[in-house]
C-alpha atoms as a PDB file:
ATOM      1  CA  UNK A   1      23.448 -42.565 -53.338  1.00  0.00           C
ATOM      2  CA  UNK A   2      24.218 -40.476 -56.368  1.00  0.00           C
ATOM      3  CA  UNK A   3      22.522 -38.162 -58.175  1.00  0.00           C
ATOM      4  CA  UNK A   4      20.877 -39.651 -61.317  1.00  0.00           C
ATOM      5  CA  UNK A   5      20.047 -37.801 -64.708  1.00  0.00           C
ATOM      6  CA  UNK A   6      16.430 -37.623 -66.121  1.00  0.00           C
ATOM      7  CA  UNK A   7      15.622 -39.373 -68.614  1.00  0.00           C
ATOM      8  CA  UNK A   8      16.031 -37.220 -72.086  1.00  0.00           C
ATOM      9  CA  UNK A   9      12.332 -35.834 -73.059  1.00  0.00           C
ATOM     10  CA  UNK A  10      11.383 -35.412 -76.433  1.00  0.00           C
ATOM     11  CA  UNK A  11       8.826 -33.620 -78.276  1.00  0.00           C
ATOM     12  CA  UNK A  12       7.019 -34.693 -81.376  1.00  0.00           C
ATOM     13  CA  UNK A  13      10.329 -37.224 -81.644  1.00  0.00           C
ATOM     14  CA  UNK A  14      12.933 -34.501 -80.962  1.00  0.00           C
ATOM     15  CA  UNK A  15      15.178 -34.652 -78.196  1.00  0.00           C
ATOM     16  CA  UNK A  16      15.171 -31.422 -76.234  1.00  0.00           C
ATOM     17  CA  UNK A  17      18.850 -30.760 -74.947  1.00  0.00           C
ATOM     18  CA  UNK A  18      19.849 -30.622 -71.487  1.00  0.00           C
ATOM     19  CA  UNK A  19      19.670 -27.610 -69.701  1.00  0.00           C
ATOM     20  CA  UNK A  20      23.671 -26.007 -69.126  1.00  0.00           C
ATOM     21  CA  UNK A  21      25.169 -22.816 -68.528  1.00  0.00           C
ATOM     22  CA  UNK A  22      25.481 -20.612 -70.985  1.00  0.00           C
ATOM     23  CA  UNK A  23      27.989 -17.673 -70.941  1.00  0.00           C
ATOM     24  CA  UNK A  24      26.740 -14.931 -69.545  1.00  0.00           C
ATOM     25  CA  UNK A  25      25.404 -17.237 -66.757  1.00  0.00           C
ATOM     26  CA  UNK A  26      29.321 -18.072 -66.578  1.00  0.00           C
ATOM     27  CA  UNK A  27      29.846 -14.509 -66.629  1.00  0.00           C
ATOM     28  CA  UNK A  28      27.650 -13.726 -64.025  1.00  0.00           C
ATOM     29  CA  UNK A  29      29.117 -16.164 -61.625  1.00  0.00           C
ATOM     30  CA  UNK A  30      32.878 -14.583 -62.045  1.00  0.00           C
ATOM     31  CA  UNK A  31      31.606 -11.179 -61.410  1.00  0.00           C
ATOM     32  CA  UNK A  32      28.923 -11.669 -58.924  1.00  0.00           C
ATOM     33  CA  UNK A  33      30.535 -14.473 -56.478  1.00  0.00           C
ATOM     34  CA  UNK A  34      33.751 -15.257 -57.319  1.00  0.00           C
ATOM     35  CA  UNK A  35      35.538 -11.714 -58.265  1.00  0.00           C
ATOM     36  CA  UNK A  36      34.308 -10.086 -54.958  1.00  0.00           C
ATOM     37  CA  UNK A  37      35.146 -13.523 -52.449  1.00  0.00           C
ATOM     38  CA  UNK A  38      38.894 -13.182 -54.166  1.00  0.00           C
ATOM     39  CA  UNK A  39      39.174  -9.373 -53.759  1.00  0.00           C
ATOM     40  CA  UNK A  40      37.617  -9.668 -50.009  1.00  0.00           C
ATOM     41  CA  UNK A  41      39.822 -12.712 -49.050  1.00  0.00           C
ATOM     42  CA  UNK A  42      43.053 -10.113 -50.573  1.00  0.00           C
ATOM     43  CA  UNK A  43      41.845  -7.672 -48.719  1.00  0.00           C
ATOM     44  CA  UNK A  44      41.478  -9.002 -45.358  1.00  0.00           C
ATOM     45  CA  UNK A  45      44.884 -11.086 -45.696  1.00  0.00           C
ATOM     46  CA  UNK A  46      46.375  -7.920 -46.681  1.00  0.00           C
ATOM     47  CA  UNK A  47      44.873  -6.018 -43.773  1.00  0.00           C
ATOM     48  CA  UNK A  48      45.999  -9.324 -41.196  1.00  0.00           C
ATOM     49  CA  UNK A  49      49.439  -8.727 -42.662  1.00  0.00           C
ATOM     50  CA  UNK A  50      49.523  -4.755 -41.646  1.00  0.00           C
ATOM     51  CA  UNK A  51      48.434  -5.591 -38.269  1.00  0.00           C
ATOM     52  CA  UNK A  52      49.795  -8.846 -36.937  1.00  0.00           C
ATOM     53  CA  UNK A  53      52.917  -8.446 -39.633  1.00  0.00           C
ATOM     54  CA  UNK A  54      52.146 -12.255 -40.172  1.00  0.00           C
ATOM     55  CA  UNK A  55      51.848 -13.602 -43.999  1.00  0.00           C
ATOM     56  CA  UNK A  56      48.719 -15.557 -44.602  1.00  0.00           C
ATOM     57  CA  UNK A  57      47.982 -14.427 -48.056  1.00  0.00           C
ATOM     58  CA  UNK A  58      48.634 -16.299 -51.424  1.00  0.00           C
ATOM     59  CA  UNK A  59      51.393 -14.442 -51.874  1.00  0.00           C
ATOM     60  CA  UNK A  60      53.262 -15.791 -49.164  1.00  0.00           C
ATOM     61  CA  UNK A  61      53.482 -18.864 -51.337  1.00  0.00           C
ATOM     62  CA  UNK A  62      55.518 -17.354 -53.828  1.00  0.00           C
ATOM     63  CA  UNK A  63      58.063 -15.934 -52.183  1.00  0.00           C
END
């Protein structure tokens, strides 16, 4: 079972526009959620790399 749209409203014959995100709710996102996750998850792979000398970070990926 998916999920299903409304059904477009209007208002005295116009059709109102579905709601999306705009840019600074875009913005917001990035700086609020997933900027701090990324720096956190650096962090702590950096910090498992100090003290089990182990790579588990992205970077280990590249070479």
């Amino acid at each position: 079972m998916g999920l299903r749209k409304p059904p477009a409203q209007s208002v005295f014959g116009q059709t109102i526009p579905e709601p999306r995100f705009t840019g600074y709710a875009w913005w917001w996102i990035f700086t609020r959620v997933l900027l701090p996750v990324t720096v956190l998850g650096s962090v702590f792979d950096l910090a498992a790399q100090w003290l089990f000398g182990v790579c588990v970070g992205l970077w280990c990926l590249t070479g």
